[in-house]
N, C-alpha and C. Protein backbone atom coordinates (compact mmCIF):
# COMPACT_ATOMS: atom_id res chain seq x y z
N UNK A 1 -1.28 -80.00 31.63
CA UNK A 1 -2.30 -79.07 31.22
C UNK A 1 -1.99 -78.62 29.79
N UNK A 2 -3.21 -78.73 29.21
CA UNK A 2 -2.57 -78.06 27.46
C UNK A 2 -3.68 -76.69 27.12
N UNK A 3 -3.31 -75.92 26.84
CA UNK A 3 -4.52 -74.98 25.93
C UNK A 3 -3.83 -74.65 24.98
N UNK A 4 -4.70 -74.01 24.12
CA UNK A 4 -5.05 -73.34 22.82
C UNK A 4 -5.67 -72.16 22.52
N UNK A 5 -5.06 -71.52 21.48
CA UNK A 5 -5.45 -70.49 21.29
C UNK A 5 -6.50 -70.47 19.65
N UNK A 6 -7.41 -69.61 19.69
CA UNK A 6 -8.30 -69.78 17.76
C UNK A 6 -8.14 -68.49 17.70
N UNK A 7 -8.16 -67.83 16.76
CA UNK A 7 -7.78 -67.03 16.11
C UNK A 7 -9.49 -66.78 14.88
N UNK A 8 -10.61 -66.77 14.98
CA UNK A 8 -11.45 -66.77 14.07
C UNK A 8 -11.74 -65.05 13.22
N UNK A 9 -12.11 -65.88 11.83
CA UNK A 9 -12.14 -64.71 10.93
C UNK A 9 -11.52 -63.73 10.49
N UNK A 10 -10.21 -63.87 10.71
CA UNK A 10 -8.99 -62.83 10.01
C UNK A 10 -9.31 -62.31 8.62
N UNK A 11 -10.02 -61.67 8.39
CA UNK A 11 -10.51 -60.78 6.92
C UNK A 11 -9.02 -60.19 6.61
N UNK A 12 -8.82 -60.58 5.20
CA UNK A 12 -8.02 -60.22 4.55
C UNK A 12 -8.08 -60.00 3.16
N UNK A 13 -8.06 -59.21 2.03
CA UNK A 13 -8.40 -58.91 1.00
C UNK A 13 -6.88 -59.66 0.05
N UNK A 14 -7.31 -60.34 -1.05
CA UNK A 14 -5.83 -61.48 -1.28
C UNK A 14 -6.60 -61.42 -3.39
N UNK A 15 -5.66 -61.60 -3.88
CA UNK A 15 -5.40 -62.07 -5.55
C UNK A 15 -5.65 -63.71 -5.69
N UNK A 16 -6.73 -64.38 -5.57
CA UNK A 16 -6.46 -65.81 -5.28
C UNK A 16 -7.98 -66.59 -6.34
N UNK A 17 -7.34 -67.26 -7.24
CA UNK A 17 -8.03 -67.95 -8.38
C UNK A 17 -8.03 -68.32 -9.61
N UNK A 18 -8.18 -69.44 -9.78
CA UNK A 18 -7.85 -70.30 -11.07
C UNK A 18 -8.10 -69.36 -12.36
N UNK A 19 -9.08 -68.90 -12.82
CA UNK A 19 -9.08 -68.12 -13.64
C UNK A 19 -8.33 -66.75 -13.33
N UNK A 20 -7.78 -66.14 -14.78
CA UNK A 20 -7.64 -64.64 -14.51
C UNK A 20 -7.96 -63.46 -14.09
N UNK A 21 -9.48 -63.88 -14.75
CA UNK A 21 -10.09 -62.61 -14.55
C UNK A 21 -10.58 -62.68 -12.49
N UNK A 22 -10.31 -64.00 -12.05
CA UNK A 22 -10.86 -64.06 -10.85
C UNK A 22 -9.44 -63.53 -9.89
N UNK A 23 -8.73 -63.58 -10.54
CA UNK A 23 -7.32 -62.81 -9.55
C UNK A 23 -7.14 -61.29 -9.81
N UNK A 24 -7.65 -60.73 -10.73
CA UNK A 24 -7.49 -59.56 -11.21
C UNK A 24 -7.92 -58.60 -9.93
N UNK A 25 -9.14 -59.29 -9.25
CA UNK A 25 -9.75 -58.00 -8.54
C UNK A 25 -9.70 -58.95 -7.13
N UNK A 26 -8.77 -57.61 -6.05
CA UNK A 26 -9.20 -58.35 -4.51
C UNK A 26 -10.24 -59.14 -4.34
N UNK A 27 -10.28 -60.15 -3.83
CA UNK A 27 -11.33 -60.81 -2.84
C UNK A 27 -11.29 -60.81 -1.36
N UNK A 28 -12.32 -60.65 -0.61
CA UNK A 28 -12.25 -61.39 0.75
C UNK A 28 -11.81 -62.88 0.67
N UNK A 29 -10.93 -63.05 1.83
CA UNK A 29 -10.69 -64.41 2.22
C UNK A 29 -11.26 -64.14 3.99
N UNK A 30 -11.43 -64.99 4.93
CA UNK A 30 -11.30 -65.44 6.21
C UNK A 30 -10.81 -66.31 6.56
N UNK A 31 -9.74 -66.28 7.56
CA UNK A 31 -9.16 -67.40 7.85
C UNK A 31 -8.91 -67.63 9.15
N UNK A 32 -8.84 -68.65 9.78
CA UNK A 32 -8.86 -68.71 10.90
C UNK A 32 -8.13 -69.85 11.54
N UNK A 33 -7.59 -69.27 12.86
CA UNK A 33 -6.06 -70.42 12.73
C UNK A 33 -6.46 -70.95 14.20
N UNK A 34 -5.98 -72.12 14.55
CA UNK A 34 -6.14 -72.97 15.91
C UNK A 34 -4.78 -73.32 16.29
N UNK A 35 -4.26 -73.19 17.27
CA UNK A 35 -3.10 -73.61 17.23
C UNK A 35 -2.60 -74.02 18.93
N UNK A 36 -2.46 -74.85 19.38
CA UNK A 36 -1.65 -75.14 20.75
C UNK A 36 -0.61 -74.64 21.44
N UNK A 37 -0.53 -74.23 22.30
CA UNK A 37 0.22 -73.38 23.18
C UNK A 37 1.52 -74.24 23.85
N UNK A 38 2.54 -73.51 23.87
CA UNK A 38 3.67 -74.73 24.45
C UNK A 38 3.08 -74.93 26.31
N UNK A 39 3.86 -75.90 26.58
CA UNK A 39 3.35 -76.29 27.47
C UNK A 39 3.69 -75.14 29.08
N UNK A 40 4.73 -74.27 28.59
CA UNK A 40 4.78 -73.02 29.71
C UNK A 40 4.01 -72.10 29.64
N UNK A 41 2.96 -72.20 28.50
CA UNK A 41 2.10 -70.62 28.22
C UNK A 41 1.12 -71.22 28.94
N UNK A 42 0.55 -72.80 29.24
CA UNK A 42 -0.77 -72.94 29.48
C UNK A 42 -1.25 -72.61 31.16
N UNK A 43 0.36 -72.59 31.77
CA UNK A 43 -0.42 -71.47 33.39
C UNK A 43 1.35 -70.87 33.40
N UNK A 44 1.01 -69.78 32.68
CA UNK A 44 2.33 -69.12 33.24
C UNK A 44 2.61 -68.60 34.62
N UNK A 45 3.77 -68.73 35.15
CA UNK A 45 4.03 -68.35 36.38
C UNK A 45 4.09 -66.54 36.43
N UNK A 46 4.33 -66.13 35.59
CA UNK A 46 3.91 -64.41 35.44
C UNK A 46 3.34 -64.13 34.21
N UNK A 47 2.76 -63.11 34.24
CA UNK A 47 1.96 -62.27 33.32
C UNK A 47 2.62 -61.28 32.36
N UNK A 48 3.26 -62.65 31.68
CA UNK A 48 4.25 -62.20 30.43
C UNK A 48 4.17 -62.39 29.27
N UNK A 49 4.13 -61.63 28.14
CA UNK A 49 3.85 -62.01 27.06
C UNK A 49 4.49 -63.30 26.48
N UNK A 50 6.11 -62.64 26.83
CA UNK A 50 7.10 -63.85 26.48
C UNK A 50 6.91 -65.10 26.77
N UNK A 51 6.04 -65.48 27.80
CA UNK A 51 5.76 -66.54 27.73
C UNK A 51 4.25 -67.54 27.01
N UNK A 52 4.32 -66.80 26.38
CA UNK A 52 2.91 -67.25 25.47
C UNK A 52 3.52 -66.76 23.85
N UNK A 53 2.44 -67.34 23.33
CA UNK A 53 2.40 -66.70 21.72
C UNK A 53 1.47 -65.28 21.54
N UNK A 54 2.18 -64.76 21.06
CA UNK A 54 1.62 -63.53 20.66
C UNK A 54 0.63 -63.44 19.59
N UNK A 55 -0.66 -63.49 19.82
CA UNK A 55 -2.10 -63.65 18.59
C UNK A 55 -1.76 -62.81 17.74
N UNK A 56 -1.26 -61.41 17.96
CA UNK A 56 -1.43 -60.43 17.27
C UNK A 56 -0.48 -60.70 16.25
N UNK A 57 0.39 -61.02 17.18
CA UNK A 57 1.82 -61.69 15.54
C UNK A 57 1.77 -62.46 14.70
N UNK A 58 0.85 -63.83 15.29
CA UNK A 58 0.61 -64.54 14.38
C UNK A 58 -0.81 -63.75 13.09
N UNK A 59 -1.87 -63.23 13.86
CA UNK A 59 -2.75 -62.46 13.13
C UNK A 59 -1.79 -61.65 11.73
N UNK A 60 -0.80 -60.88 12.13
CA UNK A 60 0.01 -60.10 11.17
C UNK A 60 0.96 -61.12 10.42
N UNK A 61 1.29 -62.39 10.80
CA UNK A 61 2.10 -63.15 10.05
C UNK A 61 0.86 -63.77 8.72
N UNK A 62 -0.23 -64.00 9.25
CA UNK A 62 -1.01 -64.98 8.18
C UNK A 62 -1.11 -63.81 7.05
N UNK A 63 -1.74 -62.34 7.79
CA UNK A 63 -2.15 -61.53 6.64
C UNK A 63 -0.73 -60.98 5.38
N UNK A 64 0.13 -61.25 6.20
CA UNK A 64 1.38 -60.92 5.29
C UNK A 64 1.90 -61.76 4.25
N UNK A 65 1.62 -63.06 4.47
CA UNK A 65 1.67 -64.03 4.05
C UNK A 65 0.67 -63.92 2.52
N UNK A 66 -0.86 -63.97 3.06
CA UNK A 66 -1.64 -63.70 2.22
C UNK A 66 -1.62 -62.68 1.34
N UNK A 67 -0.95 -61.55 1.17
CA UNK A 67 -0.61 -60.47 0.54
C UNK A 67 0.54 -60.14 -0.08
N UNK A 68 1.32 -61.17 -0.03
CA UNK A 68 2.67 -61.44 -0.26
C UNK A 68 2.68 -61.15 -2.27
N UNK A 69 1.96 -62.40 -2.57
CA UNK A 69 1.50 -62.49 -3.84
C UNK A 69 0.74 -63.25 -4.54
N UNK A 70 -0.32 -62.97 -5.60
CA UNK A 70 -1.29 -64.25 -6.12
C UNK A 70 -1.35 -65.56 -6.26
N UNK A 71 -1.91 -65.89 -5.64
CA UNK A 71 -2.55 -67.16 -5.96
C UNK A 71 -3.27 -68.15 -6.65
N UNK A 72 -2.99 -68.96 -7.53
CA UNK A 72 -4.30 -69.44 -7.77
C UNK A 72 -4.84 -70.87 -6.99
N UNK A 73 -4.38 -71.17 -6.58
CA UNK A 73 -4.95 -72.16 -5.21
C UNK A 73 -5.33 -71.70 -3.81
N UNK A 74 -6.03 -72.44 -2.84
CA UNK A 74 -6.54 -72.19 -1.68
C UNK A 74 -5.04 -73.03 -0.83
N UNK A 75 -5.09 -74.05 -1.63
CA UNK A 75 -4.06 -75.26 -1.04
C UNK A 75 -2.91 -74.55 -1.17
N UNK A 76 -2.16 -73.61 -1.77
CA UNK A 76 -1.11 -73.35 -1.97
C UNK A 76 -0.87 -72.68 -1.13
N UNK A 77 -1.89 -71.33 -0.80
CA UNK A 77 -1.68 -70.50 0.22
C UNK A 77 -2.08 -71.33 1.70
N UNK A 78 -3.22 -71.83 1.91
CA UNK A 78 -2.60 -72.46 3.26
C UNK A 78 -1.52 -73.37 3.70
N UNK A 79 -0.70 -74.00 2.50
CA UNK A 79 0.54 -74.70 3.30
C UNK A 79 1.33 -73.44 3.64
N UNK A 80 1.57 -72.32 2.57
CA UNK A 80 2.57 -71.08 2.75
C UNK A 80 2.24 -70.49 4.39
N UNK A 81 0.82 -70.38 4.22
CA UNK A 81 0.65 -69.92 5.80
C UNK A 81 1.04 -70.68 7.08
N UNK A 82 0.69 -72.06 7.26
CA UNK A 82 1.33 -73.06 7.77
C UNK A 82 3.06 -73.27 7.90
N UNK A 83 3.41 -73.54 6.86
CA UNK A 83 5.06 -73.33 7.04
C UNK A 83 5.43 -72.08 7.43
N UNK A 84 4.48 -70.75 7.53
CA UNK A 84 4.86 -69.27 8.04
C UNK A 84 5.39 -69.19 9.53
N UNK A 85 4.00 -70.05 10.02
CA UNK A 85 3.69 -70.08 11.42
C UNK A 85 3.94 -71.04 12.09
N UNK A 86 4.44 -72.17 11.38
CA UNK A 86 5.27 -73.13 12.06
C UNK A 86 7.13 -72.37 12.44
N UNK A 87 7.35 -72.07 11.22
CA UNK A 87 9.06 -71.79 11.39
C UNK A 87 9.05 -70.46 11.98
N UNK A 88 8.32 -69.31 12.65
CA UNK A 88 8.08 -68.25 13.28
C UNK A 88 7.76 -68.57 14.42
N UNK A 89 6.75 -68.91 14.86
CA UNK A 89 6.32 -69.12 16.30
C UNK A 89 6.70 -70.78 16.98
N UNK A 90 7.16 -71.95 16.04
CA UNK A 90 7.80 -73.01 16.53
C UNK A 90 6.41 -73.99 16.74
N UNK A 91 5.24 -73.69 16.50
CA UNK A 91 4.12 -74.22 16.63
C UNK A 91 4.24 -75.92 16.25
N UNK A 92 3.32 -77.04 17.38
CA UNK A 92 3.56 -78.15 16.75
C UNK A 92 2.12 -78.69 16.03
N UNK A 93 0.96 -77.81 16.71
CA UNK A 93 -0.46 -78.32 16.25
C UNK A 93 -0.82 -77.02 15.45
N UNK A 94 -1.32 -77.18 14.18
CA UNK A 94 -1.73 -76.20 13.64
C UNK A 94 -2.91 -76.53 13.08
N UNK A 95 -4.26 -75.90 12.79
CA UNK A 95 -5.52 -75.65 11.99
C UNK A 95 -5.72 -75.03 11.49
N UNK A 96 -5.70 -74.98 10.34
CA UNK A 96 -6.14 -73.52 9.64
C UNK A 96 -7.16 -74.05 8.50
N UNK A 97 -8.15 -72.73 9.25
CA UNK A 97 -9.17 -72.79 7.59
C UNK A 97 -9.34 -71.69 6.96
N UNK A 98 -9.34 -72.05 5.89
CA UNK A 98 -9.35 -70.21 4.52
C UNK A 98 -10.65 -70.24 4.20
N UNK A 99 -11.37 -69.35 4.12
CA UNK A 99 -12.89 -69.37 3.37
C UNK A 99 -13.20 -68.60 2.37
N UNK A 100 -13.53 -68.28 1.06
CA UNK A 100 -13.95 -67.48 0.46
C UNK A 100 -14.97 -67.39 -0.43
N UNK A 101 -15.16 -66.72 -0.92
CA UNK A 101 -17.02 -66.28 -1.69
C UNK A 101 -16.97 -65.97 -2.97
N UNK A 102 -16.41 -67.26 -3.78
CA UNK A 102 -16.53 -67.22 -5.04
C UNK A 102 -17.38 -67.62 -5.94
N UNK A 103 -18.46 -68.54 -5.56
CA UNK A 103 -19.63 -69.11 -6.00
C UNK A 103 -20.88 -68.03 -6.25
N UNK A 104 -21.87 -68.58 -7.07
CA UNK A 104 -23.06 -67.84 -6.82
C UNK A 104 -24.17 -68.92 -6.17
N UNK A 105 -24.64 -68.53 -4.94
CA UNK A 105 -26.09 -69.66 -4.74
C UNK A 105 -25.40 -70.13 -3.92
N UNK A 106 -24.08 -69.87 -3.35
CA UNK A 106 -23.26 -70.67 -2.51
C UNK A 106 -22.64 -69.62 -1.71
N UNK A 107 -23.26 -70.38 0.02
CA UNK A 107 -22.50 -69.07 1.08
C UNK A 107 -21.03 -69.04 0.72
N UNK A 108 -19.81 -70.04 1.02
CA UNK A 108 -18.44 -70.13 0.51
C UNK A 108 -18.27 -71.19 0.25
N UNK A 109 -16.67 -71.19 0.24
CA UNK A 109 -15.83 -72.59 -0.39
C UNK A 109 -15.16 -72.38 1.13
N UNK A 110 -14.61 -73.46 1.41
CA UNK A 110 -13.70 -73.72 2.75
C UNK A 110 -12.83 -74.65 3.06
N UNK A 111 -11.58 -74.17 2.66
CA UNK A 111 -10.65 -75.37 2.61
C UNK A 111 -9.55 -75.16 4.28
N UNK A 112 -9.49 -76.55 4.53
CA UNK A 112 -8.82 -76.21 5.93
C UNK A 112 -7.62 -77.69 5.38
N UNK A 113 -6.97 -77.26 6.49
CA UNK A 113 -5.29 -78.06 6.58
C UNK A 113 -5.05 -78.14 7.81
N UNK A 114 -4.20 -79.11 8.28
CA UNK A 114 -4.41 -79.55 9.88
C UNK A 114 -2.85 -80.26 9.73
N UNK A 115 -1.91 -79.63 10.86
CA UNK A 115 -0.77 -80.09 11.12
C UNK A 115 -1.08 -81.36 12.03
N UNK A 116 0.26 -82.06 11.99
CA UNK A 116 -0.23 -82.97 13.62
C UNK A 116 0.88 -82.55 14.58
């Protein structure tokens, strides 16, 4: 048996863009993480946290991550988030997509990264 957990729309306010003047002032980012459960969380025999991943931790690991310090890539910060939540929670499948609203005439940009 395998499940998974998603994690959608983690709003986080982040310094992230090629130009200067585009890091100067917070932006929204959203991000949203997919990730596979070890194989004891997917029917635990009790109703234990310990035996699952904790959303909320990983939720507080991405945003910490993201706030850490500027960016000017999308790519840079999702491997950082990725290697966060791999070497923290031991994760072997990871998805993550970042979205943000830097365009005009354009809903977002959306860059995703996918462990195997």
């Amino acid at each position: 048996m395998k499940a998974s957990v998603r994690l959608n729309d983690i709003e986080v306010m982040a310094y992230i863009g090629v130009p200067d003047e585009e890091r100067a002032v917070a932006q929204l980012l959203k991000v949203s993480v997919d990730f596979d459960l070890p194989s004891s969380a997917a029917s635990p025999s009790e109703d234990d946290i310990e035996c699952t991943v904790d959303y909320a931790k990983v939720r507080e690991t991405v945003i910490d991550v993201v706030q850490t310090k500027p960016r000017k890539l999308l790519e840079t910060l999702a491997s950082e988030i990725m290697t966060s939540l791999k070497s923290q929670f031991q994760l072997e499948r990871i998805d993550l997509e970042i979205e943000k609203f830097p365009l005009p005439n354009t809903r977002s940009v959306t860059y995703r990264l996918h462990s195997s």
